[in-house]
PDB file of N, CA and C in Angstrom:
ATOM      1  N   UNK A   1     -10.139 130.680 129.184  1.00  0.00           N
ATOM      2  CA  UNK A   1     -10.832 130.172 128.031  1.00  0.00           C
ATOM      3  C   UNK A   1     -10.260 130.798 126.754  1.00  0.00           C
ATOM      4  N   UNK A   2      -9.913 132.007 126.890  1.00  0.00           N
ATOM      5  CA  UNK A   2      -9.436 133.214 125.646  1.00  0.00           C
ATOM      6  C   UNK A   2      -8.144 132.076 125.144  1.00  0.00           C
ATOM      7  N   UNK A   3      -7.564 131.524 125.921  1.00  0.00           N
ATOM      8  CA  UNK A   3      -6.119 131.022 125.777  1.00  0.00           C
ATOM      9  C   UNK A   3      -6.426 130.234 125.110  1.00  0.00           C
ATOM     10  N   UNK A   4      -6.708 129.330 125.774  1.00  0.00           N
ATOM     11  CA  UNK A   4      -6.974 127.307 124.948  1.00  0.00           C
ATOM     12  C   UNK A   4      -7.451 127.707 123.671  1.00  0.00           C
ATOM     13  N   UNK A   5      -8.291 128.505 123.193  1.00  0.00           N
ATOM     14  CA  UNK A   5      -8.998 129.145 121.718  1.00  0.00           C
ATOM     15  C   UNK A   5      -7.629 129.249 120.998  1.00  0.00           C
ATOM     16  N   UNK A   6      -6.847 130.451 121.364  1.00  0.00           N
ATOM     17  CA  UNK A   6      -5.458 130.746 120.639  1.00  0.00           C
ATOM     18  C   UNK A   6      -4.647 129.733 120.677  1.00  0.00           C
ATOM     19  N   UNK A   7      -4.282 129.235 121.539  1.00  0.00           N
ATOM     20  CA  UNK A   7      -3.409 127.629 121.043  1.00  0.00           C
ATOM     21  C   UNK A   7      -4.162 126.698 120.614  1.00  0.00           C
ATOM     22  N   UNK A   8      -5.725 126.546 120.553  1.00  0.00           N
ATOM     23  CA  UNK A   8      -5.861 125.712 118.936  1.00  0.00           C
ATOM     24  C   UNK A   8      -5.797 125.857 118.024  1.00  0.00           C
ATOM     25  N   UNK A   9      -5.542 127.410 117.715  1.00  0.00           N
ATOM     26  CA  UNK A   9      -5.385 127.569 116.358  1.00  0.00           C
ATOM     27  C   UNK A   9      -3.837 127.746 116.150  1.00  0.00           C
ATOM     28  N   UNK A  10      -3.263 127.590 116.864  1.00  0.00           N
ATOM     29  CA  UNK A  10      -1.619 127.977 116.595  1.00  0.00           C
ATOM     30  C   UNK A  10      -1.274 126.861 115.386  1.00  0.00           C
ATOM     31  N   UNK A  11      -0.506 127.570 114.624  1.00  0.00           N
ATOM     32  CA  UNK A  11       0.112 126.380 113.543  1.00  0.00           C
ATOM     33  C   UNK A  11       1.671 126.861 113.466  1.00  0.00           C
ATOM     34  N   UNK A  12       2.413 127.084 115.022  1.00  0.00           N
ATOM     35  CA  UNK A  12       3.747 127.596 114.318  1.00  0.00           C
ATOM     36  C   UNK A  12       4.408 126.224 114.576  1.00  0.00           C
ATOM     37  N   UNK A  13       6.035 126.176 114.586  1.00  0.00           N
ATOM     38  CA  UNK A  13       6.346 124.624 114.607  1.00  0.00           C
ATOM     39  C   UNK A  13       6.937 124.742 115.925  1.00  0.00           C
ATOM     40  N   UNK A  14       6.901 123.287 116.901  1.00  0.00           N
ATOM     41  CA  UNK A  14       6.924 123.156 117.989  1.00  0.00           C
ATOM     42  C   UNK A  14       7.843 121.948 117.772  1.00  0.00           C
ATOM     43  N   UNK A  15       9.298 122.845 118.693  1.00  0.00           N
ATOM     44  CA  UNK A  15       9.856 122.108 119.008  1.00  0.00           C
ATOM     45  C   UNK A  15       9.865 120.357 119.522  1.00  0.00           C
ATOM     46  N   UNK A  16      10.870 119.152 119.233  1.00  0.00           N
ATOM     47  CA  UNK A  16      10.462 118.366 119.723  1.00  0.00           C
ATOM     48  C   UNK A  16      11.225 118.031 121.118  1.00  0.00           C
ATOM     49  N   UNK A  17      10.992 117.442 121.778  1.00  0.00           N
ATOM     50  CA  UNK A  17      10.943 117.070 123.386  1.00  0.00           C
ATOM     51  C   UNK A  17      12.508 117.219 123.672  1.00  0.00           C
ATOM     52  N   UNK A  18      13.158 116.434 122.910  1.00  0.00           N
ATOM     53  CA  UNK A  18      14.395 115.600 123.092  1.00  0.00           C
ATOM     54  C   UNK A  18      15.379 116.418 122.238  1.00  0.00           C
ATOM     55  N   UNK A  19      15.132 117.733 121.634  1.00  0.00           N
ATOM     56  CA  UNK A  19      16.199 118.702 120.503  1.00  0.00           C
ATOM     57  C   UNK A  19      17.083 119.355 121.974  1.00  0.00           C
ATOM     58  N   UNK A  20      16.471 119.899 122.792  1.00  0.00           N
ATOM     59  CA  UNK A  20      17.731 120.758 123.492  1.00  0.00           C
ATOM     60  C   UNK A  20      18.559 119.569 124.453  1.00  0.00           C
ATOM     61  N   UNK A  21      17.990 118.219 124.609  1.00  0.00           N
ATOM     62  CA  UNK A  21      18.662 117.484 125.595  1.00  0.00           C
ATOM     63  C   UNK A  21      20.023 116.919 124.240  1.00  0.00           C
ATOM     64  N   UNK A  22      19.543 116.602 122.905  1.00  0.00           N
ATOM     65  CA  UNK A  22      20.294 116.491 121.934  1.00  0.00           C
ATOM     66  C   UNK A  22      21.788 117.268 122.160  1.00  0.00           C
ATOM     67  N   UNK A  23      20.683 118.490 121.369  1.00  0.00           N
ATOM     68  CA  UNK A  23      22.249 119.112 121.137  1.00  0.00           C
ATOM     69  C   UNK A  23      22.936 119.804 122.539  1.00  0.00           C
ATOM     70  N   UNK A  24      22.466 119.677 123.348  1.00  0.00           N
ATOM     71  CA  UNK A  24      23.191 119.412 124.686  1.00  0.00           C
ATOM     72  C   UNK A  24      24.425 118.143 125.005  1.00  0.00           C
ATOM     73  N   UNK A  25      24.113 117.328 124.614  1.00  0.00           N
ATOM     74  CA  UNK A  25      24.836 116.283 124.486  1.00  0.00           C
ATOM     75  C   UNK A  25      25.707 116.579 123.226  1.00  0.00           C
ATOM     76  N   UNK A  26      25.362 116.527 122.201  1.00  0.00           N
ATOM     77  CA  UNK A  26      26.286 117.084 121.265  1.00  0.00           C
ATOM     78  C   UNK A  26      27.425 117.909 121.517  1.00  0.00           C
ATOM     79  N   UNK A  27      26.825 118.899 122.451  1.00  0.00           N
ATOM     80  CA  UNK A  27      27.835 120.471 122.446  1.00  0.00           C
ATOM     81  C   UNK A  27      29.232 119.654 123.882  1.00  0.00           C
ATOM     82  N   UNK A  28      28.257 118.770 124.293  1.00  0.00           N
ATOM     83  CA  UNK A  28      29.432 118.032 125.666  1.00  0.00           C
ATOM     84  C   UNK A  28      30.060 117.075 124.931  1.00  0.00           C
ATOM     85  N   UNK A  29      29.862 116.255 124.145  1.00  0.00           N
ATOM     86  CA  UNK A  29      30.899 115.669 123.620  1.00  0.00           C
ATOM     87  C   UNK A  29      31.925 116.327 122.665  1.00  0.00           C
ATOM     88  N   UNK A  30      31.415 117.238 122.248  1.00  0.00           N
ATOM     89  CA  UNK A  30      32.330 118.315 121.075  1.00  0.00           C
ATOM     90  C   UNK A  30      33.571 118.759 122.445  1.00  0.00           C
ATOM     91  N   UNK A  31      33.195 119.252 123.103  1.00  0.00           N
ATOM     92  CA  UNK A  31      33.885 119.630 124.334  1.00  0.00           C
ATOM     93  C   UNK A  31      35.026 118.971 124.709  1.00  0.00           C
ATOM     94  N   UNK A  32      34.399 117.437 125.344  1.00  0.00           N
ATOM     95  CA  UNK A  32      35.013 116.384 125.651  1.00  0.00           C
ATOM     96  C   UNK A  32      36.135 116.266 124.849  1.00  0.00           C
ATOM     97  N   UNK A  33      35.745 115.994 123.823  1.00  0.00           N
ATOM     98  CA  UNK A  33      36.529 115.669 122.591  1.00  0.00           C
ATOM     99  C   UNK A  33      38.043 116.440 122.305  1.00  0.00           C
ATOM    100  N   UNK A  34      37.352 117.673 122.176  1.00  0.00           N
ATOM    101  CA  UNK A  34      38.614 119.023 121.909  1.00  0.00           C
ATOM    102  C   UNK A  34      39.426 118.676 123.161  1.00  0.00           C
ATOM    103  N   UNK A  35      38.685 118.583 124.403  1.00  0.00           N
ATOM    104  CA  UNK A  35      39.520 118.290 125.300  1.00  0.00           C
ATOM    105  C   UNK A  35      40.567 117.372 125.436  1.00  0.00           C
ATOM    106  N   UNK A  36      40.412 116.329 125.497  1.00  0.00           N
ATOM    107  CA  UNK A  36      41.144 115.132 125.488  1.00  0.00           C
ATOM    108  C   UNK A  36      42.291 115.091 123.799  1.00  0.00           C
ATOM    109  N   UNK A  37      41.577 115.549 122.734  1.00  0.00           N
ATOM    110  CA  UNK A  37      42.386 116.008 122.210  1.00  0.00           C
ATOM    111  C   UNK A  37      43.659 116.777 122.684  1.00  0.00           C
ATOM    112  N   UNK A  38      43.069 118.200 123.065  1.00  0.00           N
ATOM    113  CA  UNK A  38      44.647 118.808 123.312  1.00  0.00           C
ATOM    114  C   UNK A  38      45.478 118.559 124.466  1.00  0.00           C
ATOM    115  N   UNK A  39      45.261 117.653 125.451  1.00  0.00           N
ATOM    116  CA  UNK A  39      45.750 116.683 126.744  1.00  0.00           C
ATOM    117  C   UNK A  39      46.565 115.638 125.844  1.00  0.00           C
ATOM    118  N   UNK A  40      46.257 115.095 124.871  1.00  0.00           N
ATOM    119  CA  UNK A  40      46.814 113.675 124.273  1.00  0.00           C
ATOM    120  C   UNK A  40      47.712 114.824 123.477  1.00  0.00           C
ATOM    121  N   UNK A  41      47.771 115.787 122.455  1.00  0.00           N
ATOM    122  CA  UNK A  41      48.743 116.567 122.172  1.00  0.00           C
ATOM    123  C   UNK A  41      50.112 117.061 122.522  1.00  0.00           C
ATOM    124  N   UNK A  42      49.493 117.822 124.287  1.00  0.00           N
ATOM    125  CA  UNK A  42      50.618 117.863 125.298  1.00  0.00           C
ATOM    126  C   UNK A  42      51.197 117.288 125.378  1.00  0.00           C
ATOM    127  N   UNK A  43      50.957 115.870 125.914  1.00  0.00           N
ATOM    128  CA  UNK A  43      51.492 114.606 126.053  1.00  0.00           C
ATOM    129  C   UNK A  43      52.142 114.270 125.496  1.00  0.00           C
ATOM    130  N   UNK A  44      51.663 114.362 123.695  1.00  0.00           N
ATOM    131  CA  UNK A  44      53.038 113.580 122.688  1.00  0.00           C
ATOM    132  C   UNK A  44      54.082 114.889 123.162  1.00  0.00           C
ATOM    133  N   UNK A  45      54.112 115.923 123.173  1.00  0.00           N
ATOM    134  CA  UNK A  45      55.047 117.098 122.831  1.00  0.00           C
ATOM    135  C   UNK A  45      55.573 116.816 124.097  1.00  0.00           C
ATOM    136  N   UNK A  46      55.208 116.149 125.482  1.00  0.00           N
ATOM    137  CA  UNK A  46      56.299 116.432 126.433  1.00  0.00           C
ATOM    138  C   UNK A  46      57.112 114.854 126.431  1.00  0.00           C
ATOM    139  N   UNK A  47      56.696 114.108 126.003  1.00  0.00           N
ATOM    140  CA  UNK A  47      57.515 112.549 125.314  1.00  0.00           C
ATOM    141  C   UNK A  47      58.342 113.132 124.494  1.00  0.00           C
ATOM    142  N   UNK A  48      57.914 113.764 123.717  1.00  0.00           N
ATOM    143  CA  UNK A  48      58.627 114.194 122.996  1.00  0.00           C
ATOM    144  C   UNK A  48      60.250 114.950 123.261  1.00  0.00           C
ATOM    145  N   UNK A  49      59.968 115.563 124.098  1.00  0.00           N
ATOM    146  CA  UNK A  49      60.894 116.618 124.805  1.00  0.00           C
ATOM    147  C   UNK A  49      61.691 116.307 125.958  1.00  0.00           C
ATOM    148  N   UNK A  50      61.320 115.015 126.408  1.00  0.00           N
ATOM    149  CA  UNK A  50      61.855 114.073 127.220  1.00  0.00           C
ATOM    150  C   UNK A  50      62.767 113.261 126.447  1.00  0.00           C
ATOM    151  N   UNK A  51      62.774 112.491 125.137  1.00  0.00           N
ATOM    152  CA  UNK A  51      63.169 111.836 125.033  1.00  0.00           C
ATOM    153  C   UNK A  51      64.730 112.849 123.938  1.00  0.00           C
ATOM    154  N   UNK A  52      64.565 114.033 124.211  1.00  0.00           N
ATOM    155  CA  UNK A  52      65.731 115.016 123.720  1.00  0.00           C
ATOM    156  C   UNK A  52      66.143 115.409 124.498  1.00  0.00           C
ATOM    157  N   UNK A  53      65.902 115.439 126.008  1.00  0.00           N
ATOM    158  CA  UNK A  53      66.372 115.854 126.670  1.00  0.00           C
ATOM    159  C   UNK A  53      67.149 114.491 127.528  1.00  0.00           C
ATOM    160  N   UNK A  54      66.829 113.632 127.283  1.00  0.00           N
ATOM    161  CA  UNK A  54      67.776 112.304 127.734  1.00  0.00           C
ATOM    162  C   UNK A  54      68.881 112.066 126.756  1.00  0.00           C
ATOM    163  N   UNK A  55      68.478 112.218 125.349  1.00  0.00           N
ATOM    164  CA  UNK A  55      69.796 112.410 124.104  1.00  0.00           C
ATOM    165  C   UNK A  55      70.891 113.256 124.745  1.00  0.00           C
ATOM    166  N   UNK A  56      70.261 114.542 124.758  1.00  0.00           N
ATOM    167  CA  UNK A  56      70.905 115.491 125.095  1.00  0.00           C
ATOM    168  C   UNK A  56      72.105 115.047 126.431  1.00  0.00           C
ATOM    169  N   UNK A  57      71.497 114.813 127.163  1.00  0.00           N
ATOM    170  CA  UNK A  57      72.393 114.320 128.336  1.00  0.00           C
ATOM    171  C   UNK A  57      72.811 113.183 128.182  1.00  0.00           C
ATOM    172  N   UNK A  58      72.683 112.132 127.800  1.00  0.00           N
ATOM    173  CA  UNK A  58      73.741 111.305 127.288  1.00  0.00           C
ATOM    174  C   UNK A  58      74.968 111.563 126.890  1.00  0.00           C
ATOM    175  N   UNK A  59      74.660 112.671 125.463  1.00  0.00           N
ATOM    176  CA  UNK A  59      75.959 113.018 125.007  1.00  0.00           C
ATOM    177  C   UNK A  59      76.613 113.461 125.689  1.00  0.00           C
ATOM    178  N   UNK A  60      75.838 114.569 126.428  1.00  0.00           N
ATOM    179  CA  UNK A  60      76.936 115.226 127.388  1.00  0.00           C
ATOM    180  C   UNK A  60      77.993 114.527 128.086  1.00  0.00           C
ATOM    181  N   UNK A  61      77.263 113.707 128.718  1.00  0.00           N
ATOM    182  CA  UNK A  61      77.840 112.628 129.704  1.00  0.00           C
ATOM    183  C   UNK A  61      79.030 111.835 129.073  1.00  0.00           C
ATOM    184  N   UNK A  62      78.786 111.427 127.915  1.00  0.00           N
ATOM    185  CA  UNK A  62      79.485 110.488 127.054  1.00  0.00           C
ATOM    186  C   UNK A  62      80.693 112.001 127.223  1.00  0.00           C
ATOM    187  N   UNK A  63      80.524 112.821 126.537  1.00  0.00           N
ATOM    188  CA  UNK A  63      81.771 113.345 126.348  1.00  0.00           C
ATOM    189  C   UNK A  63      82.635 114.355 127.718  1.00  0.00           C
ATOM    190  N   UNK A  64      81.660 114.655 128.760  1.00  0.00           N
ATOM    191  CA  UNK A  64      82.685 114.323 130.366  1.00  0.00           C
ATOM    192  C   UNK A  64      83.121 112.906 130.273  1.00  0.00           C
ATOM    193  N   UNK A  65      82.789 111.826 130.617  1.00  0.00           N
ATOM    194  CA  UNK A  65      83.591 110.698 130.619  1.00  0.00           C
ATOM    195  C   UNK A  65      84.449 110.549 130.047  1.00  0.00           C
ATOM    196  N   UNK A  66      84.578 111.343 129.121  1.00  0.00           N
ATOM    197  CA  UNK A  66      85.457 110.650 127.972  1.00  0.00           C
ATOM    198  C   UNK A  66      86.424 111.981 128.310  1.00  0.00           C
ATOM    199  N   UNK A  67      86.370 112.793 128.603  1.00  0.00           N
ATOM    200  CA  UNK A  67      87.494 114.019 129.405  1.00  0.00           C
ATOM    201  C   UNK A  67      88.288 113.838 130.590  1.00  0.00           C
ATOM    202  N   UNK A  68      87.206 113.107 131.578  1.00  0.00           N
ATOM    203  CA  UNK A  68      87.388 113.105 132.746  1.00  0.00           C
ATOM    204  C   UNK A  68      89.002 111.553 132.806  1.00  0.00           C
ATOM    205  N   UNK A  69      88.421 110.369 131.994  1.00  0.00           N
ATOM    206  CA  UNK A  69      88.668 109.290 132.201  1.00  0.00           C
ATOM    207  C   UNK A  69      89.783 108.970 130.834  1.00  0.00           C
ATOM    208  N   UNK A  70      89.150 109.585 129.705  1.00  0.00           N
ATOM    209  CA  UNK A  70      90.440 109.281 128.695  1.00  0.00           C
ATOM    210  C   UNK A  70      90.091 108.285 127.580  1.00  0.00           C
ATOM    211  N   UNK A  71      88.698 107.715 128.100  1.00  0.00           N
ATOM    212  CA  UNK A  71      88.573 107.003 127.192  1.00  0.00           C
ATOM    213  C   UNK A  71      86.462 106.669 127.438  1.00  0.00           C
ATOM    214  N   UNK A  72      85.907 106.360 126.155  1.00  0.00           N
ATOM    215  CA  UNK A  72      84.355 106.430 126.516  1.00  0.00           C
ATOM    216  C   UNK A  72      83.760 105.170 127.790  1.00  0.00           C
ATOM    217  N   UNK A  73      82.443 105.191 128.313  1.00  0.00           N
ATOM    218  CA  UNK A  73      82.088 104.347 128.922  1.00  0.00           C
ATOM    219  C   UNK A  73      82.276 103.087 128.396  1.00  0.00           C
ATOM    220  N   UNK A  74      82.504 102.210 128.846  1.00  0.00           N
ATOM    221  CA  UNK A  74      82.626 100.226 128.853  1.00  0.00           C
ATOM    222  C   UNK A  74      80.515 100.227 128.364  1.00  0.00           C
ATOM    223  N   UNK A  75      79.652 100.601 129.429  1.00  0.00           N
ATOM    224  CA  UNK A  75      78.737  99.820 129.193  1.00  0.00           C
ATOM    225  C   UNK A  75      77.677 101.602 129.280  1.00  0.00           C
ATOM    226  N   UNK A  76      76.502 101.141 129.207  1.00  0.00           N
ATOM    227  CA  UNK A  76      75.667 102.217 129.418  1.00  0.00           C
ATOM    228  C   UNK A  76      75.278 102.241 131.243  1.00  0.00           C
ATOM    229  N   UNK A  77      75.576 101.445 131.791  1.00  0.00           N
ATOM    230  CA  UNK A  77      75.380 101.460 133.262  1.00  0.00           C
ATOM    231  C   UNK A  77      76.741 102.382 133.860  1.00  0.00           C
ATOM    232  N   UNK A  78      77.942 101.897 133.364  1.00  0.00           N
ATOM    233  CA  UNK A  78      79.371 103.155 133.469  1.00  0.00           C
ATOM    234  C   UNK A  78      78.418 104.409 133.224  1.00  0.00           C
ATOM    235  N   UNK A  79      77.788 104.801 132.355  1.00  0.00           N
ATOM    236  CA  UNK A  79      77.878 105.851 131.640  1.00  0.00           C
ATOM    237  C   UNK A  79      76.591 106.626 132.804  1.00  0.00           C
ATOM    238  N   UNK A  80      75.872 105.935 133.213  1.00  0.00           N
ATOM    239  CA  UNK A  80      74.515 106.376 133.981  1.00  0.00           C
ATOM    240  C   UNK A  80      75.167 106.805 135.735  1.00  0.00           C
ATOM    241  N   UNK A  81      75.776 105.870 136.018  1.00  0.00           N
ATOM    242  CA  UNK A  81      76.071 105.706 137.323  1.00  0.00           C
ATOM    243  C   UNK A  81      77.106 106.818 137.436  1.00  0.00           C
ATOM    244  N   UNK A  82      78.169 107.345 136.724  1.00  0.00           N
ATOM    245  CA  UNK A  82      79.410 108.510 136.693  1.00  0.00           C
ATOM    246  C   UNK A  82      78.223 109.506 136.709  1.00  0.00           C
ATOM    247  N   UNK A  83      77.765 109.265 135.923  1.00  0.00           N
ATOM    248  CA  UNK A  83      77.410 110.695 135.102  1.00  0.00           C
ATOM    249  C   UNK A  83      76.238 111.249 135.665  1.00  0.00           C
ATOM    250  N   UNK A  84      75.113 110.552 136.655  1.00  0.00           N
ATOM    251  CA  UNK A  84      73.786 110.568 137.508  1.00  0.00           C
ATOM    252  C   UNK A  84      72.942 111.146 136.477  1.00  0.00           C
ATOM    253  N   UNK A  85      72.772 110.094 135.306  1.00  0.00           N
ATOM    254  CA  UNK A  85      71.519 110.555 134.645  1.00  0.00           C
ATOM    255  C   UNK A  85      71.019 109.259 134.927  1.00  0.00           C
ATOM    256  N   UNK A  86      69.510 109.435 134.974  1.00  0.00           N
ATOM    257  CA  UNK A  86      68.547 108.672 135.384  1.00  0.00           C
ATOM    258  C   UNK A  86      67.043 109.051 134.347  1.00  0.00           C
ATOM    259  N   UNK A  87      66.626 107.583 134.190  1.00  0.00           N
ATOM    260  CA  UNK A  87      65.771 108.063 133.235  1.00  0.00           C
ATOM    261  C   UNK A  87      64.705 106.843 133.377  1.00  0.00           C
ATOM    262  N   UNK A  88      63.488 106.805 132.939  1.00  0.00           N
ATOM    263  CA  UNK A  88      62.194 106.047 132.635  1.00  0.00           C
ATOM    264  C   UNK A  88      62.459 104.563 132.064  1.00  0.00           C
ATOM    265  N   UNK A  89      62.591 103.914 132.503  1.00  0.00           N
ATOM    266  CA  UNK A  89      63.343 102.455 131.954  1.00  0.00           C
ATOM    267  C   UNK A  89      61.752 101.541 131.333  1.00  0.00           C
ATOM    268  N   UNK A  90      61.079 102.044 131.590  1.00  0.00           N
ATOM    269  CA  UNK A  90      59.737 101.708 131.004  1.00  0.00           C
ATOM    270  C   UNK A  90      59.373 102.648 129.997  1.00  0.00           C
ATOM    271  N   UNK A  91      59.682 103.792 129.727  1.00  0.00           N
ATOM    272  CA  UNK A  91      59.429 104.581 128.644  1.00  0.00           C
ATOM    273  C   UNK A  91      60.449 104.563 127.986  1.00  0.00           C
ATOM    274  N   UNK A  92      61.168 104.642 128.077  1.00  0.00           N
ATOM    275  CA  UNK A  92      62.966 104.488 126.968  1.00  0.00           C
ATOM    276  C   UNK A  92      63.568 103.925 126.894  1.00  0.00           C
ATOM    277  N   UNK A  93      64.257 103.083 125.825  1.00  0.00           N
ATOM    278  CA  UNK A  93      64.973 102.026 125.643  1.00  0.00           C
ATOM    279  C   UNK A  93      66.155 102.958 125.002  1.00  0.00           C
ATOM    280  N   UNK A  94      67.378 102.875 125.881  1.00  0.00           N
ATOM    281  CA  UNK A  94      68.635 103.430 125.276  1.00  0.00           C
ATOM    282  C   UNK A  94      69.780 101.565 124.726  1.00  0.00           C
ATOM    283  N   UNK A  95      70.005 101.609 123.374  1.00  0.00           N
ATOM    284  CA  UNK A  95      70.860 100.994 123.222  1.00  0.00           C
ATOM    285  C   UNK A  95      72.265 101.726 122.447  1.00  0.00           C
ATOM    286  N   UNK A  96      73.375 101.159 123.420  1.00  0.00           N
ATOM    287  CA  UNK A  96      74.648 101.525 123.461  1.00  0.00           C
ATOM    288  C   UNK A  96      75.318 100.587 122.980  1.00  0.00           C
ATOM    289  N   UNK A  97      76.161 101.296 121.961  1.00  0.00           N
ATOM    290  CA  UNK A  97      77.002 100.279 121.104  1.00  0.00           C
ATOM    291  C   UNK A  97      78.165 100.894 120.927  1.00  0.00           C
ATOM    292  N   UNK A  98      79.597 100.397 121.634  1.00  0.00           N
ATOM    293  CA  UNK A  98      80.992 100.630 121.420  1.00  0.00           C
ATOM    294  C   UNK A  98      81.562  99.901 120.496  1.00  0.00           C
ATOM    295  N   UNK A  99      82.315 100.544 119.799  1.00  0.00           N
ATOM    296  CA  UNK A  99      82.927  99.798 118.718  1.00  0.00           C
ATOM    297  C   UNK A  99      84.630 100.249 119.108  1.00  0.00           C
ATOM    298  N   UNK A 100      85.314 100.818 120.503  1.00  0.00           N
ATOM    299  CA  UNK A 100      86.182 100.596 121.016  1.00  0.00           C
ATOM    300  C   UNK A 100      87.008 101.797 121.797  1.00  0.00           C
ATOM    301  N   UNK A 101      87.514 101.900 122.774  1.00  0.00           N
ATOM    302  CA  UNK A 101      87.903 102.890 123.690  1.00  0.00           C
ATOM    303  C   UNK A 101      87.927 104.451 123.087  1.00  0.00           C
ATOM    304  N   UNK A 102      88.626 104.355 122.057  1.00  0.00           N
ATOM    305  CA  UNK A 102      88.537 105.830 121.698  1.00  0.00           C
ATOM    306  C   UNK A 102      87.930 106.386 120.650  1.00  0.00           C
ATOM    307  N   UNK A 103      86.356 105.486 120.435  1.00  0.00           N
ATOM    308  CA  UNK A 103      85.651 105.586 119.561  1.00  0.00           C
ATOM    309  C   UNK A 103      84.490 105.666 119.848  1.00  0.00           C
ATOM    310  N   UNK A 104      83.637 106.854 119.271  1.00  0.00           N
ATOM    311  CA  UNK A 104      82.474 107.304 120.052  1.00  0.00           C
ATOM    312  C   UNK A 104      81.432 106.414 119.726  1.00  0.00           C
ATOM    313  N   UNK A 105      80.914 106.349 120.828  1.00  0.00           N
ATOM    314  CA  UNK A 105      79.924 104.952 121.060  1.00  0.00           C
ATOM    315  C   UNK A 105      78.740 105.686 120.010  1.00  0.00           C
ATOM    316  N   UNK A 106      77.595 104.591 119.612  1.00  0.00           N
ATOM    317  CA  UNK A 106      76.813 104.785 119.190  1.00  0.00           C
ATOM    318  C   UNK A 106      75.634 104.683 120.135  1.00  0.00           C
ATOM    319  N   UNK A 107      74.570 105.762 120.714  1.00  0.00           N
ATOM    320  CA  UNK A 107      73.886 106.181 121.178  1.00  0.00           C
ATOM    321  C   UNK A 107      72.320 106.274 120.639  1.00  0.00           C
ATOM    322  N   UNK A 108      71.498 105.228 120.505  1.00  0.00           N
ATOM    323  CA  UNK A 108      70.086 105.664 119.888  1.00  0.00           C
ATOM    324  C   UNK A 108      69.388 105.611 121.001  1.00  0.00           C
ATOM    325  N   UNK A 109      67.990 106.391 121.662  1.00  0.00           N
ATOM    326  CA  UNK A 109      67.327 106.501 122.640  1.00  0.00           C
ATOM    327  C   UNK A 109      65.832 106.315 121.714  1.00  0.00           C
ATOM    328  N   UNK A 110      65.213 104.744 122.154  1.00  0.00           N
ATOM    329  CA  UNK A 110      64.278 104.623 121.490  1.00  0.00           C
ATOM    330  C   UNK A 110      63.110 104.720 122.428  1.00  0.00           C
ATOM    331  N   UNK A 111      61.554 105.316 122.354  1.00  0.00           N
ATOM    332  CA  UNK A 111      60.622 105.425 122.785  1.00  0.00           C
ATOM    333  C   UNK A 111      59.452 104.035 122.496  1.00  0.00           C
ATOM    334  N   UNK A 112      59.691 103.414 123.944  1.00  0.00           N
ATOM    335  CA  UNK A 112      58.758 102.299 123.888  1.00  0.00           C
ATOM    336  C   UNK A 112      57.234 102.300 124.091  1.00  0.00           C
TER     337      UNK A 112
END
């Protein structure tokens, strides 16, 4: 009986029902968020690092061939098949452009 007396007179402020399920949800999507953020980050940075590291070996390749043989690859399939670089044909578009045997091809590696 002593009790029910003291909580009718209480006037402090009382939480409402749905504040900790709130910012519960709040604090999981903040989470979520940061998360998938720094996953989509990684991601650009290892595209990223892929698509320099296929440059990279291209050239290389381009310039063994061009040691080995005397003169640069005919096509970019010459240049893949000698040289066993292999790469994402759905993620990278390499276009190869010769402008003639002892003239270094032009090499752009574009990200599709």
């Amino acid at each position: 009986m002593w009790r029910k007396e003291r909580e009718r007179f209480y006037h402090g402020k009382r939480q409402h029902p749905l504040r900790n399920f709130c910012l519960s949800l709040l604090l999981f999507v903040c989470i979520c968020s940061a998360f998938f953020s720094g996953f989509e980050r990684l991601s650009d940075t290892t595209r990223r690092r892929q698509k320099e590291s296929l440059e990279n070996a291209l050239w290389r390749g381009v310039t063994q061939y061009y040691a080995l043989e005397g003169h640069y690859p005919e096509t970019l399939d010459d240049l893949t098949e000698n040289c066993g670089i292999q790469y994402d044909k759905k993620q990278f578009f390499i276009d190869y452009q010769i402008a003639g045997a002892n003239i270094l091809p032009d090499i752009t590696v574009i990200e599709r």
